[in-house]
N, C-alpha and C. Protein backbone atom coordinates (compact mmCIF):
# COMPACT_ATOMS: atom_id res chain seq x y z
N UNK A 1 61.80 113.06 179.14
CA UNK A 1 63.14 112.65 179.54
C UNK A 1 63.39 113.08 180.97
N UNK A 2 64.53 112.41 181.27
CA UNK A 2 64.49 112.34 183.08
C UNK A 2 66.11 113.29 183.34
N UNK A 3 66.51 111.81 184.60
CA UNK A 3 67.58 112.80 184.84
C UNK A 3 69.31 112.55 183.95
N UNK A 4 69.86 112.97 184.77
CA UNK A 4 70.75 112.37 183.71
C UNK A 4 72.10 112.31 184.36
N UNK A 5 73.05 111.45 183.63
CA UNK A 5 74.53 110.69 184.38
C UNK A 5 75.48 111.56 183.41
N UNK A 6 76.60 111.23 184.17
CA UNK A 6 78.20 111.39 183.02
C UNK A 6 78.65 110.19 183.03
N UNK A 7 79.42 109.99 181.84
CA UNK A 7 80.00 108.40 181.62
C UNK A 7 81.22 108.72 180.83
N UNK A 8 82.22 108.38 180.99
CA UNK A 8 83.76 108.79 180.50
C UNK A 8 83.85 107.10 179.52
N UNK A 9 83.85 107.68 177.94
CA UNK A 9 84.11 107.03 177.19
C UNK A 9 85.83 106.38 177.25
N UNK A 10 85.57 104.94 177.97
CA UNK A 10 86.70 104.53 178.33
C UNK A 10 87.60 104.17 176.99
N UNK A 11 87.00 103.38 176.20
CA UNK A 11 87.35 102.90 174.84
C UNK A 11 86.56 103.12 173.82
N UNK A 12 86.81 103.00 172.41
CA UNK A 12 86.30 103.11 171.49
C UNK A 12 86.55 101.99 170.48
N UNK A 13 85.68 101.00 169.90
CA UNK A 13 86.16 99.79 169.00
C UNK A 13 85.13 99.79 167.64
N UNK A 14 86.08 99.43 166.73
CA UNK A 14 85.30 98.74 165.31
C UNK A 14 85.91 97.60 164.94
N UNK A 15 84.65 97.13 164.63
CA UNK A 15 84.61 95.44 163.50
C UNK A 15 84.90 96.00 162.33
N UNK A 16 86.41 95.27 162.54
CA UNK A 16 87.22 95.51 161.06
C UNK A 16 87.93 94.15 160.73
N UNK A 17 87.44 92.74 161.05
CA UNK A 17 88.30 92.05 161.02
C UNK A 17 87.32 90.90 160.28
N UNK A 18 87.85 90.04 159.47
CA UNK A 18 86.76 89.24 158.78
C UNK A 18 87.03 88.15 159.88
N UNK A 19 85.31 87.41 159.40
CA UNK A 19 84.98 86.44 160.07
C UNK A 19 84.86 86.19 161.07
N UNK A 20 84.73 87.72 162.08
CA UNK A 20 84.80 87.47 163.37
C UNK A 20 83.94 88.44 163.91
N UNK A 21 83.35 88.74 164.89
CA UNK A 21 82.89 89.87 165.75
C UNK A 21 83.30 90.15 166.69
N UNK A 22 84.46 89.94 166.64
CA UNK A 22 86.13 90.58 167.92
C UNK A 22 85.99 91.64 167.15
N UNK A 23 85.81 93.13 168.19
CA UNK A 23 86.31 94.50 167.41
C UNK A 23 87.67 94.48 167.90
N UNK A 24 88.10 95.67 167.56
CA UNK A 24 89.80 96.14 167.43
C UNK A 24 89.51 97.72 168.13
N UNK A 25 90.38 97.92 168.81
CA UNK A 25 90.40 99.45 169.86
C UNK A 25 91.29 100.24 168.58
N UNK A 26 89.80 101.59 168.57
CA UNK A 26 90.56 102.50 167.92
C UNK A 26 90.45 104.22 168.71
N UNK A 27 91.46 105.03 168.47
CA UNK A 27 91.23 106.19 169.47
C UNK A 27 89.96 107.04 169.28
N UNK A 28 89.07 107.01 167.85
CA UNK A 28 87.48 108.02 167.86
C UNK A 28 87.39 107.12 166.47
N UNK A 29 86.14 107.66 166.27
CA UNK A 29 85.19 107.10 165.43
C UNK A 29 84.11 108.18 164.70
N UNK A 30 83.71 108.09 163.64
CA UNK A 30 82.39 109.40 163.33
C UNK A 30 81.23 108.39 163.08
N UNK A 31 80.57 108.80 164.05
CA UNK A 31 79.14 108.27 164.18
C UNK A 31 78.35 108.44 162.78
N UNK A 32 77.78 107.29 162.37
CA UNK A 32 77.34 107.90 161.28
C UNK A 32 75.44 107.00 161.35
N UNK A 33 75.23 107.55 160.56
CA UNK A 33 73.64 106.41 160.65
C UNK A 33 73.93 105.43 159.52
N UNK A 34 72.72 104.50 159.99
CA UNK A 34 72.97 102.84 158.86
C UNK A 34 71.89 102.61 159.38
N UNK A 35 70.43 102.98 158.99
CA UNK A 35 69.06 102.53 159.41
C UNK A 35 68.69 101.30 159.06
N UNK A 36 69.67 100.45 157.76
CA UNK A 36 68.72 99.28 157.67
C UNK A 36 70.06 98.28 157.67
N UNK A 37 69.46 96.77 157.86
CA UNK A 37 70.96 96.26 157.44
C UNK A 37 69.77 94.63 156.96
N UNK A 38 70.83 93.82 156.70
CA UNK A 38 70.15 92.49 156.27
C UNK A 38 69.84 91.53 157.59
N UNK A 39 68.75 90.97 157.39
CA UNK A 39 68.10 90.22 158.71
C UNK A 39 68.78 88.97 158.53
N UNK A 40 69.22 88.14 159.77
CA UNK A 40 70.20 87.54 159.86
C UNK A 40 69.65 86.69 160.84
N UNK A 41 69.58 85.87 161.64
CA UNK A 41 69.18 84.63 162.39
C UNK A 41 68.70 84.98 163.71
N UNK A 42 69.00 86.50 164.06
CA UNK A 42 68.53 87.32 165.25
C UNK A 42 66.46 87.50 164.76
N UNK A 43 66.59 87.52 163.30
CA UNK A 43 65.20 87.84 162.79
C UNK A 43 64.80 87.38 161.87
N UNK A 44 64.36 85.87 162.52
CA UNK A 44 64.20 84.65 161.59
C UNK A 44 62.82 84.72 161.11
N UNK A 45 61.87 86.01 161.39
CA UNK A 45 60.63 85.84 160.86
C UNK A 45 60.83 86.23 159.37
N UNK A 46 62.41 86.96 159.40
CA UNK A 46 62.24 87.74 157.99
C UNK A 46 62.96 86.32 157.41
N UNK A 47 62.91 86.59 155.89
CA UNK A 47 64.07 85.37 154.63
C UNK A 47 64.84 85.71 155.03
N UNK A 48 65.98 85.16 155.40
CA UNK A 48 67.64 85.96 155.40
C UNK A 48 67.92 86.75 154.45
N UNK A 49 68.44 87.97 154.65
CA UNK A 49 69.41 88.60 153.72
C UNK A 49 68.21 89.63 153.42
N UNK A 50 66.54 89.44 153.78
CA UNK A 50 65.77 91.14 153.74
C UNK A 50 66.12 91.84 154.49
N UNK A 51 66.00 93.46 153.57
CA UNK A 51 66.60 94.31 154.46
C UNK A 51 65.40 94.94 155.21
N UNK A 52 65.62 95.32 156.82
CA UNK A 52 65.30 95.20 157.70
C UNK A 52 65.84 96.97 158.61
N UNK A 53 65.16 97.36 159.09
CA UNK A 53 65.56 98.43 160.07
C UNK A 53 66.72 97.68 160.85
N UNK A 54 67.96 98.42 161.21
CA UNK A 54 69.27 98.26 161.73
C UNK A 54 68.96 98.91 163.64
N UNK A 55 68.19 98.01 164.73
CA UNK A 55 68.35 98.48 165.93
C UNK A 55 69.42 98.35 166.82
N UNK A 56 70.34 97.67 166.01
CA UNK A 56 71.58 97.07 166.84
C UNK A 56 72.46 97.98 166.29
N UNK A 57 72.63 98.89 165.89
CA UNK A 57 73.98 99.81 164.95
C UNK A 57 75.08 99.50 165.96
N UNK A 58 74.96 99.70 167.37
CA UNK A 58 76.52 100.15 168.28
C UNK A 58 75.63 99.07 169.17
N UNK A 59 77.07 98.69 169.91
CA UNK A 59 77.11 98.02 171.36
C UNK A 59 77.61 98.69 172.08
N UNK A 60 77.44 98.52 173.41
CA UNK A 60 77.72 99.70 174.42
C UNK A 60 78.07 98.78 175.76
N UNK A 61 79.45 99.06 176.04
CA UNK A 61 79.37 98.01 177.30
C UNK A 61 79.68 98.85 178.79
N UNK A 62 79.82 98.66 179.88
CA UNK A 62 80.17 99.59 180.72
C UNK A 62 81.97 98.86 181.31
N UNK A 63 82.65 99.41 181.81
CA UNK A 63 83.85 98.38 182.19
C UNK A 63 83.68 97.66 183.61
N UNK A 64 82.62 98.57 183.99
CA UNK A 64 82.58 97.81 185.63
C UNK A 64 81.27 96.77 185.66
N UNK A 65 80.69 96.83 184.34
CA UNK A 65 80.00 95.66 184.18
C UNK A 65 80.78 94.32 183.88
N UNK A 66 81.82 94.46 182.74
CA UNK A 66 82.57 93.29 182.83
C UNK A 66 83.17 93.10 183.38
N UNK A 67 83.76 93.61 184.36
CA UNK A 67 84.43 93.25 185.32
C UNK A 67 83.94 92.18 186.53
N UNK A 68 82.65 92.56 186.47
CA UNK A 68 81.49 91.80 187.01
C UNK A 68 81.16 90.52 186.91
N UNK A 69 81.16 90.44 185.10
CA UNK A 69 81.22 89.43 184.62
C UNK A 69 82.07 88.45 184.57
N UNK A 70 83.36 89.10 184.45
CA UNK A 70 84.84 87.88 185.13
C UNK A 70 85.04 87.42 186.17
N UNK A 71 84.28 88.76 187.31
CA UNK A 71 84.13 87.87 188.42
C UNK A 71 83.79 86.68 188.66
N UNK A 72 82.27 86.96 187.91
CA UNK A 72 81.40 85.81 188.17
C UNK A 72 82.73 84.69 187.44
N UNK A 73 82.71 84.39 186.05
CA UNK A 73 83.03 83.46 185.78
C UNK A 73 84.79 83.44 186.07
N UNK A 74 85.03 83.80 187.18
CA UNK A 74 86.72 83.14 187.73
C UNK A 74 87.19 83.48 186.82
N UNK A 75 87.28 84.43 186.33
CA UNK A 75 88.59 84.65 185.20
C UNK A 75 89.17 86.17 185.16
N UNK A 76 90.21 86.31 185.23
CA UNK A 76 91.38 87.56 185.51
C UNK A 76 90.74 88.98 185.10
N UNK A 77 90.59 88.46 183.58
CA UNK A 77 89.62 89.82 182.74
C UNK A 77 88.66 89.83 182.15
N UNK A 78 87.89 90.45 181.71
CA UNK A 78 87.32 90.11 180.20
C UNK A 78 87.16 91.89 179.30
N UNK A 79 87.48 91.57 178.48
CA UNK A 79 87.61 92.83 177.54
C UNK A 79 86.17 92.91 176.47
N UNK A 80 86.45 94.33 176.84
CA UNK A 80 85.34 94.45 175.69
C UNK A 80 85.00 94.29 174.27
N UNK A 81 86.08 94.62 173.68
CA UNK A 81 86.15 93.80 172.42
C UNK A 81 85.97 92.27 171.86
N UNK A 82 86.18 91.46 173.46
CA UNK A 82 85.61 89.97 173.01
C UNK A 82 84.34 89.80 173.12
N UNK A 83 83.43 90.94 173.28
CA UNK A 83 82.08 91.16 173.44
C UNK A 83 81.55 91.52 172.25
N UNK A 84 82.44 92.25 171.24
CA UNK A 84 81.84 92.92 169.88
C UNK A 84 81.66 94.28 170.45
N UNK A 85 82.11 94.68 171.25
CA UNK A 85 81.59 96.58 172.11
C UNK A 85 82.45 96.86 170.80
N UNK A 86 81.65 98.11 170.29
CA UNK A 86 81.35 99.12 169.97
C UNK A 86 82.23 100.53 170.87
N UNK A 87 82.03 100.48 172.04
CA UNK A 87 82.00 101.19 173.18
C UNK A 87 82.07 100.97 174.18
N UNK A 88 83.19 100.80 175.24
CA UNK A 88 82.80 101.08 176.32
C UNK A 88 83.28 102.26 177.47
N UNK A 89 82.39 102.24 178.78
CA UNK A 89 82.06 103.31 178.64
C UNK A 89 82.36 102.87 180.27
N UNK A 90 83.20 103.85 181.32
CA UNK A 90 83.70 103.80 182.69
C UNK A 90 82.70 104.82 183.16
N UNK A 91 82.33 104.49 184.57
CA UNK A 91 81.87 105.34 185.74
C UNK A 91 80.16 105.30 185.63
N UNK A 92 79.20 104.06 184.44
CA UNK A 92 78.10 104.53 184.76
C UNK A 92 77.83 102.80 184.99
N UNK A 93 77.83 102.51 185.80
CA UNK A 93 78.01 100.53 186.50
C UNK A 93 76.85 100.17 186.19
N UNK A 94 75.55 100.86 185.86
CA UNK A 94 74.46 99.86 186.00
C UNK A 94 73.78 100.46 184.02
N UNK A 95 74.85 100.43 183.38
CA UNK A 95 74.17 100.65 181.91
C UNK A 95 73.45 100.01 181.56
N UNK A 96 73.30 98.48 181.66
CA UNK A 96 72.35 97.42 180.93
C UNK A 96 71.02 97.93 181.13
N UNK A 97 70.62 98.29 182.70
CA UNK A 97 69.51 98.87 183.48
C UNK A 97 69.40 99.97 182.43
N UNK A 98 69.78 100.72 181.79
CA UNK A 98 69.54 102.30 181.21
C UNK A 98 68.67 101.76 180.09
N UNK A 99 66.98 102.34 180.46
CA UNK A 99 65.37 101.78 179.88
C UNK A 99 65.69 102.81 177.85
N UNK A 100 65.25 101.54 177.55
CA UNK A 100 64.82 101.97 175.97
C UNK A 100 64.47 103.62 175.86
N UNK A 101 64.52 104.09 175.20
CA UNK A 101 64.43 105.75 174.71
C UNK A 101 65.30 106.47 175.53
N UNK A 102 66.54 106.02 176.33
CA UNK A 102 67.25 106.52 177.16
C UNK A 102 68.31 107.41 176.09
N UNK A 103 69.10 108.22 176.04
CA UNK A 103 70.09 108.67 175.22
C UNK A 103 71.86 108.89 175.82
N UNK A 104 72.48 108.42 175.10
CA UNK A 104 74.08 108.96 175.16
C UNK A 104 74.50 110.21 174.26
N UNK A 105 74.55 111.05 174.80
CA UNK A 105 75.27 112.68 173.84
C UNK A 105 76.46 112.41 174.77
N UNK A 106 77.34 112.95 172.96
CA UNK A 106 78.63 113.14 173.11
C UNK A 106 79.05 114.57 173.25
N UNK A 107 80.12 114.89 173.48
CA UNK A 107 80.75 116.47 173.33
C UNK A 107 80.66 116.84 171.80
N UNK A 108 80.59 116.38 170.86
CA UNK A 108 80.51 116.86 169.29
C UNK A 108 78.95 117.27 169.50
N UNK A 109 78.38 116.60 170.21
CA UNK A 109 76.61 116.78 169.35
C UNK A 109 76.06 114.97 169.14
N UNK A 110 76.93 114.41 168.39
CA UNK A 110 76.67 113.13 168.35
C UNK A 110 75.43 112.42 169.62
N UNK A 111 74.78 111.40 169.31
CA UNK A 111 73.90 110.87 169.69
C UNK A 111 73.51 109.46 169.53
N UNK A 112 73.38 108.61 170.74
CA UNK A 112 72.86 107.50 170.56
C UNK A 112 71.64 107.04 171.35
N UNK A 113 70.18 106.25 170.42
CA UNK A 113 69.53 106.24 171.51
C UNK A 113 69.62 104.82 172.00
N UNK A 114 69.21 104.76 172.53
CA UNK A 114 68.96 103.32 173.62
C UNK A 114 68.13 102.26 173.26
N UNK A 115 68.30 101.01 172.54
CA UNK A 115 66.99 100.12 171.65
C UNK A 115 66.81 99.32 173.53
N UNK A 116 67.84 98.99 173.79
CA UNK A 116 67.78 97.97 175.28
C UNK A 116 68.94 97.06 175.45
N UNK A 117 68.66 95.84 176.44
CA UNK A 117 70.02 95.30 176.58
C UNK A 117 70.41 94.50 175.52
N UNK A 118 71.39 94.08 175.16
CA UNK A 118 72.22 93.61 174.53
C UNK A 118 72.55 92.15 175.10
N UNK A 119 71.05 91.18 174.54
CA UNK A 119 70.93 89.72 175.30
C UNK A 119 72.11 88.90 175.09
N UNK A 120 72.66 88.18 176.24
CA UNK A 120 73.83 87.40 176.01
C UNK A 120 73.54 86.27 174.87
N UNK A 121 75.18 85.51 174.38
CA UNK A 121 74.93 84.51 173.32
C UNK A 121 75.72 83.82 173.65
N UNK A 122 76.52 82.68 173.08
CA UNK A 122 76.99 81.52 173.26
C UNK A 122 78.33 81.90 172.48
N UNK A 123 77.93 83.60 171.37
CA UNK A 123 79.31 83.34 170.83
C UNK A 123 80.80 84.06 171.56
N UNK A 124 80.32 84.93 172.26
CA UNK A 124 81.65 86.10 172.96
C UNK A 124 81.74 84.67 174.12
N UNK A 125 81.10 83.53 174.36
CA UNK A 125 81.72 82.72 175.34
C UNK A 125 82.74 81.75 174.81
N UNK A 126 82.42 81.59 173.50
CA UNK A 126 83.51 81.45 173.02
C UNK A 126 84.93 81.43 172.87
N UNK A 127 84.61 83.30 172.50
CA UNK A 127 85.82 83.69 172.74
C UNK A 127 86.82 83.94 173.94
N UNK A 128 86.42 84.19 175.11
CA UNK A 128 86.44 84.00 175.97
C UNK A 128 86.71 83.07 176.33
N UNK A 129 86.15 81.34 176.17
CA UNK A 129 87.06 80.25 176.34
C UNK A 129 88.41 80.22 175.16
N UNK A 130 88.46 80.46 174.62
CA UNK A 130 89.68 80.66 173.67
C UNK A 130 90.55 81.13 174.52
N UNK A 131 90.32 82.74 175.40
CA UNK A 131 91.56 83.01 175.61
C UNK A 131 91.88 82.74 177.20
N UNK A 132 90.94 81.60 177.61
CA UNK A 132 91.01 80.80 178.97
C UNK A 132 91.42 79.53 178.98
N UNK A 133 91.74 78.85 178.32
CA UNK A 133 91.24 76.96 177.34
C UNK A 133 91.45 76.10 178.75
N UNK A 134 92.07 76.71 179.96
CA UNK A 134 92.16 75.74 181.22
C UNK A 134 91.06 75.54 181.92
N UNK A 135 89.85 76.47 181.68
CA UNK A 135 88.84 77.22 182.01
C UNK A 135 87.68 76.33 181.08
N UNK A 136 87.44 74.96 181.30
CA UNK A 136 86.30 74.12 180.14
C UNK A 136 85.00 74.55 180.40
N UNK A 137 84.40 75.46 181.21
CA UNK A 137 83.20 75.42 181.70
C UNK A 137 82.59 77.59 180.70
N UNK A 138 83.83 77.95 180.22
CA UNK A 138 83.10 79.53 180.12
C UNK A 138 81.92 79.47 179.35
N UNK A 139 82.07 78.45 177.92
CA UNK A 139 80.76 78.97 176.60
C UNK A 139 79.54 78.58 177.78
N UNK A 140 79.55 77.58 178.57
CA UNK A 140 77.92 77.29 179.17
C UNK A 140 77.86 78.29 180.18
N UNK A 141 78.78 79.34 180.68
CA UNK A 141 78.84 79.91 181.95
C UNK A 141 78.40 81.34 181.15
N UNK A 142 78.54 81.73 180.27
CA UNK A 142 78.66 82.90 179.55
C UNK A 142 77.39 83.86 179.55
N UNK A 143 76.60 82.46 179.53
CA UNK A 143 75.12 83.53 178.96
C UNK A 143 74.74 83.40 180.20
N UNK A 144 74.58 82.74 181.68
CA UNK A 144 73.55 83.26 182.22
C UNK A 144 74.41 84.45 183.48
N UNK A 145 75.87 83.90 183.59
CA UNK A 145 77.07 84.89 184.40
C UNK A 145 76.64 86.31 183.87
N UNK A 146 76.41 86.54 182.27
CA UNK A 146 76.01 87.92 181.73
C UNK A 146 74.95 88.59 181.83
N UNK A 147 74.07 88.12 182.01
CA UNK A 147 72.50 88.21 181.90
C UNK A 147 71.83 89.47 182.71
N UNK A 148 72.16 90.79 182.63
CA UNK A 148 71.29 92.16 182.71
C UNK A 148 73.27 92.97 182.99
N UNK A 149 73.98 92.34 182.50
CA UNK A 149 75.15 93.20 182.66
C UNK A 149 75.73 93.01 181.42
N UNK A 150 75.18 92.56 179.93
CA UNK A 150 76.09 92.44 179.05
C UNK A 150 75.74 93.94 177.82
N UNK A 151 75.78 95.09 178.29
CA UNK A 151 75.18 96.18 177.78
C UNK A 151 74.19 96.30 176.94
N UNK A 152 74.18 97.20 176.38
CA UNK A 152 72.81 97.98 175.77
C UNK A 152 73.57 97.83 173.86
N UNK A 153 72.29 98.05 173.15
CA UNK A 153 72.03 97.99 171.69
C UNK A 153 71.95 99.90 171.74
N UNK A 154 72.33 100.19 170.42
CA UNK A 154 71.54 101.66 170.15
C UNK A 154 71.86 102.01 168.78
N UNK A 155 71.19 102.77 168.54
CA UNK A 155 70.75 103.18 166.96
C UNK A 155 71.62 104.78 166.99
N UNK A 156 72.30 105.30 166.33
CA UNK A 156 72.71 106.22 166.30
C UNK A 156 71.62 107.36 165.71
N UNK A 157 71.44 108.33 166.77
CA UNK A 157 70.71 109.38 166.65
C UNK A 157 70.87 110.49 165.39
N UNK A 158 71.59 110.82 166.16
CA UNK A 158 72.71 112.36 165.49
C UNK A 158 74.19 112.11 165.09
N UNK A 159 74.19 112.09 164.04
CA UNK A 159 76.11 111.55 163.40
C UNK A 159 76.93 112.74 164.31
N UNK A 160 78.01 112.52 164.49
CA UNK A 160 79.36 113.21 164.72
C UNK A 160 79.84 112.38 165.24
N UNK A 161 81.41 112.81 165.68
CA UNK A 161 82.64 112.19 166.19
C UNK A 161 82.48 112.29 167.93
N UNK A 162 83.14 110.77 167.94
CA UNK A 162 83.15 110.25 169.75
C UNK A 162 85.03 110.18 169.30
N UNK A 163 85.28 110.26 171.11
CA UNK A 163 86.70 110.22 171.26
C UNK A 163 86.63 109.40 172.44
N UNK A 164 87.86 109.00 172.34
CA UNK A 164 88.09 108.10 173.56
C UNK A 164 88.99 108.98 174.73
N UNK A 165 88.12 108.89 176.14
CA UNK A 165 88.67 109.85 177.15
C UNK A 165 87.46 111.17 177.42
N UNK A 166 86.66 111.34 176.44
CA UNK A 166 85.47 112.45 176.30
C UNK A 166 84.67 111.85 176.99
N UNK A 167 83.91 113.32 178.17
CA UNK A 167 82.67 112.52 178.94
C UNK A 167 81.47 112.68 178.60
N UNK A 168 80.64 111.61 178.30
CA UNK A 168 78.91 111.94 177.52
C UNK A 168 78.52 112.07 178.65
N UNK A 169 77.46 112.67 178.20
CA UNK A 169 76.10 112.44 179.04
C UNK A 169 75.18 111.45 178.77
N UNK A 170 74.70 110.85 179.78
CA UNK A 170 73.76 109.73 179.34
C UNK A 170 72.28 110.06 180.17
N UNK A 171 71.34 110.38 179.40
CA UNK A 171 70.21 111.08 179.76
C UNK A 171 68.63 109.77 179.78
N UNK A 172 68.70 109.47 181.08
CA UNK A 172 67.72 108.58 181.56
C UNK A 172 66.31 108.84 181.17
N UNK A 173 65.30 107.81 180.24
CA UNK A 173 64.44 107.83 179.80
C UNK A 173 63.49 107.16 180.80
N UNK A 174 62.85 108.23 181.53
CA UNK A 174 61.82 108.06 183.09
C UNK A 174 60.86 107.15 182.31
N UNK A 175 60.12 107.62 181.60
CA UNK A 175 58.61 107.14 180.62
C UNK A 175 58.81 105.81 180.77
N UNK A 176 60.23 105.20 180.67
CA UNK A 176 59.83 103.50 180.60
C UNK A 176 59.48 102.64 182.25
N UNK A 177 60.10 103.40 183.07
CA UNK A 177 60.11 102.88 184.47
C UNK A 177 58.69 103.37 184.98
C-alpha cells in the first residue's frame, strides 16, 4: 500500500425505494458485508438469479466529479443519488482514477476496498433526462460525458458505521500503477 488522501464524506445514500436505483440521502449508515448477491445482466455468463460473489456492494461518487459531469452535459446539477451513490465523497476530485486494492477507512474502523470504476450506463441518463426533459440529447450524452469520472465499485471490508461530515482516509493502492 502507498500513500494516502483525506476525503470528507459529503453525503451518505441508500436504495430504499422500489423499482428504482435513485437512492435517498440518509445522515450514517452501518457498513455491513453482503459477499454474494444474484447475477443479473451485468453477468450474463452466469443463469440469472445464481448466486454470485457481490463486487459492487457500495458506489462511491466524488462531488467534484459530478459536477464535471453537468458540466460536460449543460446542465445546472447532477446529484448523486440519480447515480445510485451509495456515497459521496468531497475534496478527493480524481476518485474514479483510485486503482483496484485501493482502500477507504472510516473514523469507526469501517472499511471499503476498491473493485474499480463504476462503468457508465444508459440508466442514471435517464434519470437525469427526467429531471431535464428540455434537455432531448442527456440518455445518449450520459455514458460517454461520464466515462473515467462516474466513481468507483467497492466491497465492504470491515463493517462499522460511516457518518455524513466524517473525514476517511483513502489509502492509494501503488501495486496497480
Amino acid at each position: 500500500m502507498g500513500r494516502y488522501h483525506e476525503a470528507e464524506i459529503h453525503s451518505i445514500f441508500m436504495g430504499n425505494q422500489a423499482n428504482t436505483f435513485v437512492t435517498s440521502e440518509i445522515p450514517e449508515a452501518d457498513l455491513h458485508f453482503g459477499l454474494t448477491k444474484s447475477a443479473g445482466t451485468r453477468e450474463s455468463m452466469y443463469k440469472r438469479g445464481t448466486e454470485i460473489f457481490n463486487r459492487r456492494q457500495i458506489s462511491i461518487v466524488s462531488v467534484e466529479e459530478c459536477a464535471l459531469i453537468a458540466e460536460k452535459l449543460e446542465i445546472e446539477q447532477l446529484l448523486p443519488e440519480w447515480l445510485g451513490a451509495n456515497i459521496a465523497v468531497k475534496g478527493f476530485s480524481d476518485l474514479t482514477k483510485l486503482a483496484p486494492g485501493s482502500r477507504i477507512v472510516f473514523p469507526s474502523g469501517a472499511g471499503i476496498l476498491c473493485e474499480g470504476e463504476n462503468l457508465p450506463c444508459r440508466q442514471p441518463g435517464e434519470v437525469i433526462q427526467d429531471k431535464y426533459p428540455n434537455n432531448p440529447t442527456l440518455v445518449s450524452r450520459f455514458v460517454k460525458s461520464s466515462l473515467g469520472l462516474r466513481g468507483i465499485v467497492g466491497i465492504v471490508e470491515c463493517p462499522g458505521k460511516i457518518v455524513a461530515g466524517d473525514t476517511a482516509k483513502v489509502i492509494v493502492n501503488n501495486a496497480a500503477n
